[in-house]
PDB file of N, CA and C in Angstrom:
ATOM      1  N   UNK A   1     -30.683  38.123  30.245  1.00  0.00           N
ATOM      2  CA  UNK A   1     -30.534  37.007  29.355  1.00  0.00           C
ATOM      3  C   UNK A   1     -30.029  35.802  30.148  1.00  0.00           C
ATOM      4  N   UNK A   2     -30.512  35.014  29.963  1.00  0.00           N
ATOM      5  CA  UNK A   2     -30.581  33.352  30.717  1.00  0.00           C
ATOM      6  C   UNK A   2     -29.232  32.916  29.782  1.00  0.00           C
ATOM      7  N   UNK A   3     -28.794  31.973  30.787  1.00  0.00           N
ATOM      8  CA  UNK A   3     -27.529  31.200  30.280  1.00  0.00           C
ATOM      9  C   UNK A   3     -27.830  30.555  28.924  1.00  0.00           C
ATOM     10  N   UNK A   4     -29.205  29.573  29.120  1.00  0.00           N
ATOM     11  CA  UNK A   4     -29.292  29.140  27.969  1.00  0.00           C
ATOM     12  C   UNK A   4     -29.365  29.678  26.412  1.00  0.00           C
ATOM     13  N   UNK A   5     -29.896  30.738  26.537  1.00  0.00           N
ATOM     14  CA  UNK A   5     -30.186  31.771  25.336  1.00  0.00           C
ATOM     15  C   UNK A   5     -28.673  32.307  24.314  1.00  0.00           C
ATOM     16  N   UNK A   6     -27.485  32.390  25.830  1.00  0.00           N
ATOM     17  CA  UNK A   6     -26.388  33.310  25.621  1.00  0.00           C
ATOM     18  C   UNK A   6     -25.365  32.304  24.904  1.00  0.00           C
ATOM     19  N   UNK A   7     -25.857  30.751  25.502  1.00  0.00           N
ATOM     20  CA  UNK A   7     -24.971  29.580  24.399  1.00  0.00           C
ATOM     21  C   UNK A   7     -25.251  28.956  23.490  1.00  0.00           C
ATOM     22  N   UNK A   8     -26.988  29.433  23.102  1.00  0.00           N
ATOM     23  CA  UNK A   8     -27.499  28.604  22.085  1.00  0.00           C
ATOM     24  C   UNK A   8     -27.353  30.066  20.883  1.00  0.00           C
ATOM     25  N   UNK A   9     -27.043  31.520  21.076  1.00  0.00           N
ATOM     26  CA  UNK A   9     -26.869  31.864  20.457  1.00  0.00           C
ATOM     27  C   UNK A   9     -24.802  31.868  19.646  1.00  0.00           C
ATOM     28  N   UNK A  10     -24.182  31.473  20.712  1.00  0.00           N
ATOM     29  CA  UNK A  10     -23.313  31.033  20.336  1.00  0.00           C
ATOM     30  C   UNK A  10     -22.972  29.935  19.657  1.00  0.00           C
ATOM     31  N   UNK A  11     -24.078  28.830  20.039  1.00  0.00           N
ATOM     32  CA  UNK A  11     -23.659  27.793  19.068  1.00  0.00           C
ATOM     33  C   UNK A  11     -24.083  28.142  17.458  1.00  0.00           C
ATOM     34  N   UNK A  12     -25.029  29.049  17.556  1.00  0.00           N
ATOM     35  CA  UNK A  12     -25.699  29.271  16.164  1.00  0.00           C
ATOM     36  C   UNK A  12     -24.695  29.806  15.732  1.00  0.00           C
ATOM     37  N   UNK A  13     -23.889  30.770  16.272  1.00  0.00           N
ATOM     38  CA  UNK A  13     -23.212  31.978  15.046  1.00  0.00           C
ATOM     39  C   UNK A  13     -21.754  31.470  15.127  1.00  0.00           C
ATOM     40  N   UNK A  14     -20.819  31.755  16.115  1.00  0.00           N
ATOM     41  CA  UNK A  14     -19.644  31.104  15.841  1.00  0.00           C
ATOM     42  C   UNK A  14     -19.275  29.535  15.963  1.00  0.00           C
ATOM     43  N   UNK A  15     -19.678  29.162  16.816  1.00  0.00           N
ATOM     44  CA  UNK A  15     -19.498  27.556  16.852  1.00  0.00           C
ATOM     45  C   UNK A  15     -19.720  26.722  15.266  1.00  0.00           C
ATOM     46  N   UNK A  16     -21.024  27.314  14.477  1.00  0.00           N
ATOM     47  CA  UNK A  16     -20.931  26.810  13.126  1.00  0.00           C
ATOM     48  C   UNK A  16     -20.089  27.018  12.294  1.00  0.00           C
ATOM     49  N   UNK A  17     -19.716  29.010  12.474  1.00  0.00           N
ATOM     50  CA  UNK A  17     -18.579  28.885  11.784  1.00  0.00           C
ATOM     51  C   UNK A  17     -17.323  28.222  11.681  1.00  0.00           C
ATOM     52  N   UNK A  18     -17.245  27.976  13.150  1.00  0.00           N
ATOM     53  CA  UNK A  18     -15.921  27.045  14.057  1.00  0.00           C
ATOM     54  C   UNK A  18     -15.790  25.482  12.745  1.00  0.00           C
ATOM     55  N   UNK A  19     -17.249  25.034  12.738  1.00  0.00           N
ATOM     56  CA  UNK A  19     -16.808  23.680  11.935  1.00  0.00           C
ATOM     57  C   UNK A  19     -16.605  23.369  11.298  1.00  0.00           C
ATOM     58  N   UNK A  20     -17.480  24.707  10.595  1.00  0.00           N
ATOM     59  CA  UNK A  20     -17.591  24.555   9.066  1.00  0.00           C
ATOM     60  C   UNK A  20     -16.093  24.920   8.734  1.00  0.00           C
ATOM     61  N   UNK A  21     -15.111  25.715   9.111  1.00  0.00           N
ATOM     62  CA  UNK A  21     -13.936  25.758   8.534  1.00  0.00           C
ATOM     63  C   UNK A  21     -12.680  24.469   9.596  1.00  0.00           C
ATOM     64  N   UNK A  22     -13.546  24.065  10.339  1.00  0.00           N
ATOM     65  CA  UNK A  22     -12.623  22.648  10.656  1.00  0.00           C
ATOM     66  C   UNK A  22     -13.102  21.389   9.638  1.00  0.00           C
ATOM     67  N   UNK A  23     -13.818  21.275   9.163  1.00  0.00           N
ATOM     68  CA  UNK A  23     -14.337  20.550   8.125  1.00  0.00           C
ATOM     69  C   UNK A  23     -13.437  21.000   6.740  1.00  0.00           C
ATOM     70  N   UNK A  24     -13.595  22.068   6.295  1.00  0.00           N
ATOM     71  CA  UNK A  24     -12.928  22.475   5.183  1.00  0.00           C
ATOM     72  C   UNK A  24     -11.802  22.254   5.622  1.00  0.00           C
ATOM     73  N   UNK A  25     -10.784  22.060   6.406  1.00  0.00           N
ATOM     74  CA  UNK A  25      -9.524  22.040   6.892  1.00  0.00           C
ATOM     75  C   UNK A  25      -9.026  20.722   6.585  1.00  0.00           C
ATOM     76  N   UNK A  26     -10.016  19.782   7.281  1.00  0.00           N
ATOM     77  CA  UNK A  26      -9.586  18.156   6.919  1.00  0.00           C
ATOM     78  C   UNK A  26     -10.156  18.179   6.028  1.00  0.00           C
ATOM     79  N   UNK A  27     -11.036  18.591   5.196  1.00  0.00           N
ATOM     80  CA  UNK A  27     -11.157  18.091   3.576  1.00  0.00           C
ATOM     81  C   UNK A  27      -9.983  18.237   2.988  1.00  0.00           C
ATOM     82  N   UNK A  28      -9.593  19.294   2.984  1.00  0.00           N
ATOM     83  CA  UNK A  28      -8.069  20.256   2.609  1.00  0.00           C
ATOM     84  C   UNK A  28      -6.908  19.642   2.727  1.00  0.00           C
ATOM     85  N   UNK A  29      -6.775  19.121   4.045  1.00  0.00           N
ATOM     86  CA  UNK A  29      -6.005  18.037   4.117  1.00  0.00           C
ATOM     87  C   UNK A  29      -5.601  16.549   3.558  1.00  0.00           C
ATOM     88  N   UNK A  30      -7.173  16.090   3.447  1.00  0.00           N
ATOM     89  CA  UNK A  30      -6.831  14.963   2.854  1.00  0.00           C
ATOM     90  C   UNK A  30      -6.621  14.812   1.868  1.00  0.00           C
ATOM     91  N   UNK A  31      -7.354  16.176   0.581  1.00  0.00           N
ATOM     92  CA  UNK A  31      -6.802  16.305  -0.583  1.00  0.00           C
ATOM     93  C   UNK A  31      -6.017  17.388  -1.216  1.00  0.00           C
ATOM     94  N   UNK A  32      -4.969  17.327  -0.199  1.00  0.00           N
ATOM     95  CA  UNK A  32      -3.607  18.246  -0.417  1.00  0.00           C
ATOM     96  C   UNK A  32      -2.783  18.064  -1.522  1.00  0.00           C
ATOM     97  N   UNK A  33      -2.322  18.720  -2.038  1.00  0.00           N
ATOM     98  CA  UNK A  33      -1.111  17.990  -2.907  1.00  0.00           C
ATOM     99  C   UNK A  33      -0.157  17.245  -2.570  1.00  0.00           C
ATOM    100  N   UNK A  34      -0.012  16.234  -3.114  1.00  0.00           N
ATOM    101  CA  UNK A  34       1.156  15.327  -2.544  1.00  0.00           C
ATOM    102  C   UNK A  34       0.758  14.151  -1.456  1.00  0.00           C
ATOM    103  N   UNK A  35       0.030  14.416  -1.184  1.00  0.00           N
ATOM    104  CA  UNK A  35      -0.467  13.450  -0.123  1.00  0.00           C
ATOM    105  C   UNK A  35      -1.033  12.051  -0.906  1.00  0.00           C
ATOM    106  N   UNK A  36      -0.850  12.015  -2.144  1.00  0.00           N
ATOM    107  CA  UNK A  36      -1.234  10.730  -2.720  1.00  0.00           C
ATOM    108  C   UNK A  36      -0.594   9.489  -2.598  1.00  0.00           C
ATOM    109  N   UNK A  37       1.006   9.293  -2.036  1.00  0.00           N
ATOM    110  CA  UNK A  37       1.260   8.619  -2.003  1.00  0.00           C
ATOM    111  C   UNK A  37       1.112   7.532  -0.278  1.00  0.00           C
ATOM    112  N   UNK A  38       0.789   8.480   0.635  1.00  0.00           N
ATOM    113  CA  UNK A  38       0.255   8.483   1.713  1.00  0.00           C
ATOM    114  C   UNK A  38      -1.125   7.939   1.910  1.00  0.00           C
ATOM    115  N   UNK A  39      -1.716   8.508   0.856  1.00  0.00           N
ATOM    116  CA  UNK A  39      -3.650   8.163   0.752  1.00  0.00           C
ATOM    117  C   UNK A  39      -3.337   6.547  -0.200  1.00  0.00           C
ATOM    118  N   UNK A  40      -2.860   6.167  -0.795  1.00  0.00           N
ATOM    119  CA  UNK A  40      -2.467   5.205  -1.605  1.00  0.00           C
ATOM    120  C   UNK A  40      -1.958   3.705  -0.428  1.00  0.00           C
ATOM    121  N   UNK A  41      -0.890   4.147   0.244  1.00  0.00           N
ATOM    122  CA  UNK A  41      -0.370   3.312   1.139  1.00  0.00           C
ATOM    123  C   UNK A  41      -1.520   2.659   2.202  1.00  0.00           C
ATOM    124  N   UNK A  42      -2.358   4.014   2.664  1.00  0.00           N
ATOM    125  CA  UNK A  42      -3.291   3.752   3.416  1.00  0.00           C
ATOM    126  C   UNK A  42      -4.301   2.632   3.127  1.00  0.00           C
ATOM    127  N   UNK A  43      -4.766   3.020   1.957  1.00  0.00           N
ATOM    128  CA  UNK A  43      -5.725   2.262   0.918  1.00  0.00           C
ATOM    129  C   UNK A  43      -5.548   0.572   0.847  1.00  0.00           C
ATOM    130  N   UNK A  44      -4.005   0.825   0.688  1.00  0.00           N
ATOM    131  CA  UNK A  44      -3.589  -0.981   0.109  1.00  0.00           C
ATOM    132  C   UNK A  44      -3.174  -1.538   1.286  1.00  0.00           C
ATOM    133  N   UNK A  45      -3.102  -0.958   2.371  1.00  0.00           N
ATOM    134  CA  UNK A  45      -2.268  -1.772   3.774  1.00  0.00           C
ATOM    135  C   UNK A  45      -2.656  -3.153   3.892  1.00  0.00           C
ATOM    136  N   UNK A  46      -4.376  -2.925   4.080  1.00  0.00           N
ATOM    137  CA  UNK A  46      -4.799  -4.190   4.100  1.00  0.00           C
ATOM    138  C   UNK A  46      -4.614  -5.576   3.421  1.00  0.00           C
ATOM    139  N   UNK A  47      -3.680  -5.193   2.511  1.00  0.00           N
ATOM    140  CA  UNK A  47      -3.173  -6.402   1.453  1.00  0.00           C
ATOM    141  C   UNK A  47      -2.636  -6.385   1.011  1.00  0.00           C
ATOM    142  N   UNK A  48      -1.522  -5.800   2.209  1.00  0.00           N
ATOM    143  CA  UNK A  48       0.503  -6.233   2.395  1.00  0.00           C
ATOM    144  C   UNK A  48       0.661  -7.421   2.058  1.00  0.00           C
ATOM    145  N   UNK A  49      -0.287  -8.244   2.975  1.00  0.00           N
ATOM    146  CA  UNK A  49       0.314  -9.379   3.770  1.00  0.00           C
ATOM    147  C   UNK A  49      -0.496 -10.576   3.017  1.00  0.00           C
ATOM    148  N   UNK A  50      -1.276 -10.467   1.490  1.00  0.00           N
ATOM    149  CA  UNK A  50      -2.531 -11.013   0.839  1.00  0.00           C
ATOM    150  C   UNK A  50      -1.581 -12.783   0.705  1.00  0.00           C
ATOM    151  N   UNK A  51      -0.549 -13.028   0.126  1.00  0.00           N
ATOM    152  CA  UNK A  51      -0.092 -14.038  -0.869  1.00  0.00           C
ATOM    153  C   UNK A  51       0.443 -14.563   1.028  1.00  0.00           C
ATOM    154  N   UNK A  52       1.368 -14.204   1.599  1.00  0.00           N
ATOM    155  CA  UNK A  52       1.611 -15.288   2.620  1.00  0.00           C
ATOM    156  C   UNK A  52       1.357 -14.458   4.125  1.00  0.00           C
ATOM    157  N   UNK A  53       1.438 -14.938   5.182  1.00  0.00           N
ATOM    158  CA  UNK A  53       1.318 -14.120   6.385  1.00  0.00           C
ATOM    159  C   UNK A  53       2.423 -13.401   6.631  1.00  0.00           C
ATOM    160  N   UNK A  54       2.063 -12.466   7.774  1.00  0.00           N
ATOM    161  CA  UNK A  54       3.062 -11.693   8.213  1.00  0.00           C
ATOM    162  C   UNK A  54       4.231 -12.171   8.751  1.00  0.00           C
ATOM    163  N   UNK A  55       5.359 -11.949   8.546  1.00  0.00           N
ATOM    164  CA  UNK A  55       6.459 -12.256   9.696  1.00  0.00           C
ATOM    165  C   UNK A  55       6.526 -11.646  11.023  1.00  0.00           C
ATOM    166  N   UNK A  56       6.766 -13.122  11.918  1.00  0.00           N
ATOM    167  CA  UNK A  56       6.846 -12.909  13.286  1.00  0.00           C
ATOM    168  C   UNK A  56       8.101 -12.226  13.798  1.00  0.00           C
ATOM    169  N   UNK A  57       8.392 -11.338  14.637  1.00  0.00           N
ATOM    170  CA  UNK A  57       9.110 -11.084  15.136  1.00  0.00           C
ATOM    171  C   UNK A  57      10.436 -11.742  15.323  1.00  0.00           C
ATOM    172  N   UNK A  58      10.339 -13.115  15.891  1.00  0.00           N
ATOM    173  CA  UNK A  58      11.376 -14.004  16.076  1.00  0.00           C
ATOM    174  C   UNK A  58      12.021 -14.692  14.358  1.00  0.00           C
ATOM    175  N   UNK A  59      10.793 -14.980  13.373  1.00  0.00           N
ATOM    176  CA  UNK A  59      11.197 -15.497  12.040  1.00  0.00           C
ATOM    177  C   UNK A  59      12.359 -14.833  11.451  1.00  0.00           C
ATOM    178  N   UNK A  60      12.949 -13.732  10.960  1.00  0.00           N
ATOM    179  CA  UNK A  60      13.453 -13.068  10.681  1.00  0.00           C
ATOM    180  C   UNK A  60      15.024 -13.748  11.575  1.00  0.00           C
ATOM    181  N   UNK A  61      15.283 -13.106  12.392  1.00  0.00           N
ATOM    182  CA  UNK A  61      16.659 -13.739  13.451  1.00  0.00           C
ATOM    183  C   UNK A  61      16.721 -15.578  13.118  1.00  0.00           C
ATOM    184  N   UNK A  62      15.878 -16.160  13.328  1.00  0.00           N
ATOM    185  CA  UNK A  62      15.055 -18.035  12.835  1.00  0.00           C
ATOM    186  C   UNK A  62      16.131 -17.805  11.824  1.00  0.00           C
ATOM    187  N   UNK A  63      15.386 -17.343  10.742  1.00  0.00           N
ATOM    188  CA  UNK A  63      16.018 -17.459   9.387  1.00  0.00           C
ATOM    189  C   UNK A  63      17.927 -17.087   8.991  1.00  0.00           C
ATOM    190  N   UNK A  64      18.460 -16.055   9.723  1.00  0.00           N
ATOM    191  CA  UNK A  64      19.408 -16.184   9.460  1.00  0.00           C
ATOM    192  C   UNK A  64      20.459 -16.984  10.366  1.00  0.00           C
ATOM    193  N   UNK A  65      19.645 -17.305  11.309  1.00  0.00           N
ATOM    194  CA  UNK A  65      20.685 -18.741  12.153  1.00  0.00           C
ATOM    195  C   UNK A  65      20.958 -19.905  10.631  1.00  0.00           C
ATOM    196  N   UNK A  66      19.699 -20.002  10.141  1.00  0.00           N
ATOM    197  CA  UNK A  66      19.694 -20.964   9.380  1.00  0.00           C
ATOM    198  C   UNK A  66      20.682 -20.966   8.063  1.00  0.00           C
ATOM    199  N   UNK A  67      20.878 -19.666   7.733  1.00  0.00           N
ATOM    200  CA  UNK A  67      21.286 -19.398   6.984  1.00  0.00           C
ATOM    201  C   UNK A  67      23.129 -19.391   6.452  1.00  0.00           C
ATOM    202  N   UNK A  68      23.556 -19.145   8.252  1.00  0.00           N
ATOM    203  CA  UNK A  68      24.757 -19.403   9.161  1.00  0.00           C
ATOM    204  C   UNK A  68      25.332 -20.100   8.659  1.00  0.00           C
TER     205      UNK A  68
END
């Protein structure tokens, strides 16, 4: 039996099985219990920052000199 034969029968039989339950795994994962508030956060990140921009690093320290 030729190399090729001995890994293409491996990819057929376990390697599929290999994905098919790494697939079911992260499906599983992403719809775990509890993980909604996580899948939620993810969702809205993009429009934290919708009404004004982000604060800079330095703004924050800015602001309470001012505040002084």
């Amino acid at each position: 039996m030729d190399l090729y034969t001995v890994l293409r029968h491996f990819a057929d039989s376990w390697m599929l099985l290999f994905m098919t339950l790494v697939f079911v795994g992260v499906v599983f994962y992403a719809f775990r219990p509890g993980s909604r508030k996580a899948q939620e956060e993810a969702a809205t990140s993009i429009f934290r920052n919708e009404t004004r921009p982000a604060a800079s690093a330095a703004e924050p320290a800015a602001s309470k000199l001012k505040e002084a």
